[in-house]
N, C-alpha and C. Protein backbone atom coordinates (compact mmCIF):
# COMPACT_ATOMS: atom_id res chain seq x y z
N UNK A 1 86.37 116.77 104.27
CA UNK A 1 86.51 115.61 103.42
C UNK A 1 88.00 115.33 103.22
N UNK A 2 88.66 114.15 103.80
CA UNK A 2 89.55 113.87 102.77
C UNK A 2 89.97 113.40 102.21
N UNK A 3 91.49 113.17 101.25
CA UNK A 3 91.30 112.67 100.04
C UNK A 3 91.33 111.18 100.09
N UNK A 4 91.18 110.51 99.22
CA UNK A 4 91.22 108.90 99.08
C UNK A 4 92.96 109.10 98.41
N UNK A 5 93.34 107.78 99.16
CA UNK A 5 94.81 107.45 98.68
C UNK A 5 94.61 106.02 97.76
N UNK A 6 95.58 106.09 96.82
CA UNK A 6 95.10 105.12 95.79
C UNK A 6 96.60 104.60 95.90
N UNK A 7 96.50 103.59 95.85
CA UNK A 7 97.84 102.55 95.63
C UNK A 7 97.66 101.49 94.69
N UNK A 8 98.88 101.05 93.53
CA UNK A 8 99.01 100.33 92.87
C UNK A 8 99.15 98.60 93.82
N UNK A 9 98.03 97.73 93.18
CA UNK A 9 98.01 96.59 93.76
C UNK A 9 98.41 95.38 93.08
N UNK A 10 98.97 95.62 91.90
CA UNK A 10 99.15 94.85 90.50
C UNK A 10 99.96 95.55 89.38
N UNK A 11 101.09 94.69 89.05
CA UNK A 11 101.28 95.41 87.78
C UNK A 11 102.10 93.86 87.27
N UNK A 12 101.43 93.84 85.78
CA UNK A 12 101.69 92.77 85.20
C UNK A 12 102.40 93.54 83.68
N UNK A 13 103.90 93.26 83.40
CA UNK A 13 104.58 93.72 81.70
C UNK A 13 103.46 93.05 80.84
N UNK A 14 103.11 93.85 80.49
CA UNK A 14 102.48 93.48 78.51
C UNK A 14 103.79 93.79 77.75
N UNK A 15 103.46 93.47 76.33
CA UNK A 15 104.33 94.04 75.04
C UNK A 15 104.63 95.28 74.91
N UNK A 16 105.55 95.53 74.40
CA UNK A 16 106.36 96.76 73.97
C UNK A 16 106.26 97.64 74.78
N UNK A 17 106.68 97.57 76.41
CA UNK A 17 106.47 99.02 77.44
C UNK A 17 105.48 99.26 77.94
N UNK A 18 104.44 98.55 77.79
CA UNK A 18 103.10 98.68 78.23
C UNK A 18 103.16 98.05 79.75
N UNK A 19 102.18 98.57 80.82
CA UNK A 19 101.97 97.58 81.66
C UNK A 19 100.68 97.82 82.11
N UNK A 20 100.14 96.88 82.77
CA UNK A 20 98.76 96.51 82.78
C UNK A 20 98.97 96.98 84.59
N UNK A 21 98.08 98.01 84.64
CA UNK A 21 98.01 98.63 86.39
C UNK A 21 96.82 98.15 87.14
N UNK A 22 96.80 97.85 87.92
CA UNK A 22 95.49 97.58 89.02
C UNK A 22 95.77 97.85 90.16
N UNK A 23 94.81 98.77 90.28
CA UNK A 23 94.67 99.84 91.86
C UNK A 23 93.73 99.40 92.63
N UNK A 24 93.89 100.14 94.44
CA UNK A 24 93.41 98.81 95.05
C UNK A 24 91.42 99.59 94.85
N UNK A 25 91.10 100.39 94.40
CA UNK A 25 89.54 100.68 93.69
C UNK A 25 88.91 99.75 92.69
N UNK A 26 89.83 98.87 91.83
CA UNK A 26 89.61 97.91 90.95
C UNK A 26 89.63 98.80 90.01
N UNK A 27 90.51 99.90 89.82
CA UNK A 27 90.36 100.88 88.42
C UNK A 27 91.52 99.95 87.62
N UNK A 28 91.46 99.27 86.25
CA UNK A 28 92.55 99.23 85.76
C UNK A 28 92.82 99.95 84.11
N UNK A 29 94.45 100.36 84.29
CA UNK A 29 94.99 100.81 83.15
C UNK A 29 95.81 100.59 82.62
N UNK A 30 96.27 100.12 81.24
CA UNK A 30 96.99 99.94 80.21
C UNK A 30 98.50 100.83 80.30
N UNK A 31 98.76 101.25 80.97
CA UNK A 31 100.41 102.23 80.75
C UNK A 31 100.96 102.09 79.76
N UNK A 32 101.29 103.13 78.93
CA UNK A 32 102.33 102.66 77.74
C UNK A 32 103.42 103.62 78.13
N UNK A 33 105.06 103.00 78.53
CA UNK A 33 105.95 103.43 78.75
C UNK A 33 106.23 104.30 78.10
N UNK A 34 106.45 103.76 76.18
CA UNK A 34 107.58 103.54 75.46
C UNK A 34 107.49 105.05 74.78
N UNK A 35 106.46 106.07 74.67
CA UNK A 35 106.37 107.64 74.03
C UNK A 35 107.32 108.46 75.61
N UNK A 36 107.08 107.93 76.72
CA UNK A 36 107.98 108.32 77.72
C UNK A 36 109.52 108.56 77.61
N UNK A 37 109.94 107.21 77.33
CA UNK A 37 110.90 106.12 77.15
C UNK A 37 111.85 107.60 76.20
N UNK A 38 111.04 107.07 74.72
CA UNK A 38 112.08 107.26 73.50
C UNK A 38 111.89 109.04 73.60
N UNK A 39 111.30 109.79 74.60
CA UNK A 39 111.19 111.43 74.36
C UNK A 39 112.12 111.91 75.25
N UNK A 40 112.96 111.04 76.02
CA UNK A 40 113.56 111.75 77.62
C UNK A 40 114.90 111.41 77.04
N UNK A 41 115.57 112.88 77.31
CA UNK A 41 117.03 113.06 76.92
C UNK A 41 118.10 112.49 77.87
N UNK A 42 117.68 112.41 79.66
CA UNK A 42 118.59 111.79 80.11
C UNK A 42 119.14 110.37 79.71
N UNK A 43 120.10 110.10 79.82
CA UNK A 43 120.38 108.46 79.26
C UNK A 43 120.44 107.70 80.42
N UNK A 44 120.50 107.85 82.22
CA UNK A 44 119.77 107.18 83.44
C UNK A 44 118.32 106.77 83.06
N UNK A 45 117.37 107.47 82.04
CA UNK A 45 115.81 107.30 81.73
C UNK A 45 115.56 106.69 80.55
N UNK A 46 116.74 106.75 79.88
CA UNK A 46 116.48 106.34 78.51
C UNK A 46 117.11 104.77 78.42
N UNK A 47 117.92 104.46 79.65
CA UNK A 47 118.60 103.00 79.90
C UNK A 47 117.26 102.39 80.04
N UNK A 48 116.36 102.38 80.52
CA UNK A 48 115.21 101.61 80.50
C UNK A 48 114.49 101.61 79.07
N UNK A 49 114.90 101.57 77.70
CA UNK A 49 114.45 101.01 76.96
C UNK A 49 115.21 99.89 76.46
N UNK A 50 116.37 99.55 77.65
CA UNK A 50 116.46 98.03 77.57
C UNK A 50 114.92 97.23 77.87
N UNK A 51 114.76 96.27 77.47
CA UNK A 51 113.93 95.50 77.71
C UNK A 51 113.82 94.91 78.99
N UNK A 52 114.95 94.04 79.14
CA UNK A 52 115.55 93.86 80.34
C UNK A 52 115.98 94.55 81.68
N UNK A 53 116.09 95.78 81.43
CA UNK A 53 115.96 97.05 82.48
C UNK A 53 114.51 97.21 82.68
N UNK A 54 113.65 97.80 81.58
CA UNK A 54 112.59 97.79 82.01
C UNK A 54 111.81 97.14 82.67
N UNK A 55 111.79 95.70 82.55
CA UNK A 55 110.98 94.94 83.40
C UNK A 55 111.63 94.59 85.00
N UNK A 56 112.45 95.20 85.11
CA UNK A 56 113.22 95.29 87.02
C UNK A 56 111.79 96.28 87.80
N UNK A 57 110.94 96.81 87.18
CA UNK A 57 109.76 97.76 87.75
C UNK A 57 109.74 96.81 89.26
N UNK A 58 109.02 97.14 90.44
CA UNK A 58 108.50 96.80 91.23
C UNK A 58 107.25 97.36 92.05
N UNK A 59 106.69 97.06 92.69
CA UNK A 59 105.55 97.72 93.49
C UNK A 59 106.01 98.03 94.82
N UNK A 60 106.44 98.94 95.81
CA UNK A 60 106.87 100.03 96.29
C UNK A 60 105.63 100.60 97.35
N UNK A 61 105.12 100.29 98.35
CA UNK A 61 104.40 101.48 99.24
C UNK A 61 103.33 101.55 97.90
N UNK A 62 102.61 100.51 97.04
CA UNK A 62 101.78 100.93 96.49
C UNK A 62 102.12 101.69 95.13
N UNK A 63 103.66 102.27 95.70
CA UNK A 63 103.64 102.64 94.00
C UNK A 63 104.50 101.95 92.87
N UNK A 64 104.90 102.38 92.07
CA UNK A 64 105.44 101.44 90.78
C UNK A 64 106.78 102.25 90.86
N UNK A 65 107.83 101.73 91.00
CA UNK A 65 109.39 102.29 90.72
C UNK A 65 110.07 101.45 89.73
N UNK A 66 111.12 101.95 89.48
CA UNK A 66 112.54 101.40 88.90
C UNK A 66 113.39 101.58 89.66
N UNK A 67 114.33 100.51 90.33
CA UNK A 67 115.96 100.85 90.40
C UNK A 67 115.47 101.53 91.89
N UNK A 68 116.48 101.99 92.39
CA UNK A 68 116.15 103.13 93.62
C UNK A 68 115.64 104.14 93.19
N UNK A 69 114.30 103.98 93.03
CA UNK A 69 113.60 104.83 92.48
C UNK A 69 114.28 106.21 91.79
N UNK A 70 114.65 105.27 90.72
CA UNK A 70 115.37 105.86 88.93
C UNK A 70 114.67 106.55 88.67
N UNK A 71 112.86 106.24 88.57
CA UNK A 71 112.15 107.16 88.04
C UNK A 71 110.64 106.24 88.86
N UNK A 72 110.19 107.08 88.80
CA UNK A 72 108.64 106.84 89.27
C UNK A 72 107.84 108.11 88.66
N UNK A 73 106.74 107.48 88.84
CA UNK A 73 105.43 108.84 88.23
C UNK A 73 104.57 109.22 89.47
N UNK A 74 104.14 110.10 89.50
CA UNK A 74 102.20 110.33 90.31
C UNK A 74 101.59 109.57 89.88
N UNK A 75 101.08 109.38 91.24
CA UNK A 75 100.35 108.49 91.35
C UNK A 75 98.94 108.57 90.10
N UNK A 76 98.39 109.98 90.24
CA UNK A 76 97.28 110.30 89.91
C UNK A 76 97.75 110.32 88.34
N UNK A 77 98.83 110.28 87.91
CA UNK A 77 99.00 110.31 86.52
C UNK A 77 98.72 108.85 85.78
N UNK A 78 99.51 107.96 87.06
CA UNK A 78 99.59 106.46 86.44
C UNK A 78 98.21 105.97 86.32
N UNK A 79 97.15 106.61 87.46
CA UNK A 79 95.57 106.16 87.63
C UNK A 79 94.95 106.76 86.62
N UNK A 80 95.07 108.21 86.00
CA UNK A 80 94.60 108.36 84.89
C UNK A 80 95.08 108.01 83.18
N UNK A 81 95.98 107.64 83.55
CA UNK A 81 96.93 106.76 81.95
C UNK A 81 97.38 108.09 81.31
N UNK A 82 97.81 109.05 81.88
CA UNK A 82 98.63 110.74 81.73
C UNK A 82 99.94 110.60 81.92
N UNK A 83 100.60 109.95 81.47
CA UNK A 83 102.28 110.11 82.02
C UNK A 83 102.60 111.10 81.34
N UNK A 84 102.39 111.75 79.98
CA UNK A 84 103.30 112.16 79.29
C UNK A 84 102.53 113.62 79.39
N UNK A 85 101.75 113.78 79.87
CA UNK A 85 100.48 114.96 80.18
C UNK A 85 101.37 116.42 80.58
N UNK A 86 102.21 115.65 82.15
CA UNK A 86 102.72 116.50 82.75
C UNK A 86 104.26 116.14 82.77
N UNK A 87 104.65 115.69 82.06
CA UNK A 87 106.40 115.03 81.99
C UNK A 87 107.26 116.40 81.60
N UNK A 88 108.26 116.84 82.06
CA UNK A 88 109.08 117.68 81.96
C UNK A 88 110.41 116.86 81.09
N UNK A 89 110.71 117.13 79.86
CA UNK A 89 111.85 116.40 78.74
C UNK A 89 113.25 117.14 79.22
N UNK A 90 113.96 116.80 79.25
CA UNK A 90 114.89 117.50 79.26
C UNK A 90 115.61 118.34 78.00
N UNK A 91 115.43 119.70 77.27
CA UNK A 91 115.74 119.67 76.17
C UNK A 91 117.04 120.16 75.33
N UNK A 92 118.16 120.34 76.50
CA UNK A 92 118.98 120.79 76.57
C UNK A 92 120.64 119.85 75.39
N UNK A 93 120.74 120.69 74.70
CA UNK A 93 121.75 120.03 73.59
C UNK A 93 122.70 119.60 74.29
């Protein structure tokens, strides 16, 4: 058996960091950036709570980036609405 590859076929900004995902299965999910956003110590990750930074996102080979890919997620995270599930913070003073 193998696996099914899932690619982002849609992504439309909602309010406050959110974005509205549609994969090409017709699964769709709500993303909320912004608990991402305001928890990540780098300031390259944390420049995207410009507003205006944030919405530069694009669709990519199916997946969702920023910037030269500044940051991107798994796939399987963005399809299950888990970003922050498996996110590594940086916690260093």
């Amino acid at each position: 058996m193998t696996a099914q590859i899932i690619n982002i076929v849609s992504a439309v900004e909602m309010r406050n960091y959110r974005i509205q995902l549609t994969f090409d299965d017709g699964t769709q999910q709500c993303v909320d950036f912004k608990p991402f956003l305001t928890k990540a110590v780098h300031p390259d990750i944390r420049a995207y709570l410009d507003p205006q930074r944030f919405s530069t996102f694009r669709i990519e080979y199916g997946e969702l980036v920023w910037g030269e890919y500044d940051f991107c997620f798994p796939m399987m995270d963005l399809y299950c609405n888990q970003i922050e599930k498996n996110a590594i913070f940086d916690t260093a003073a």
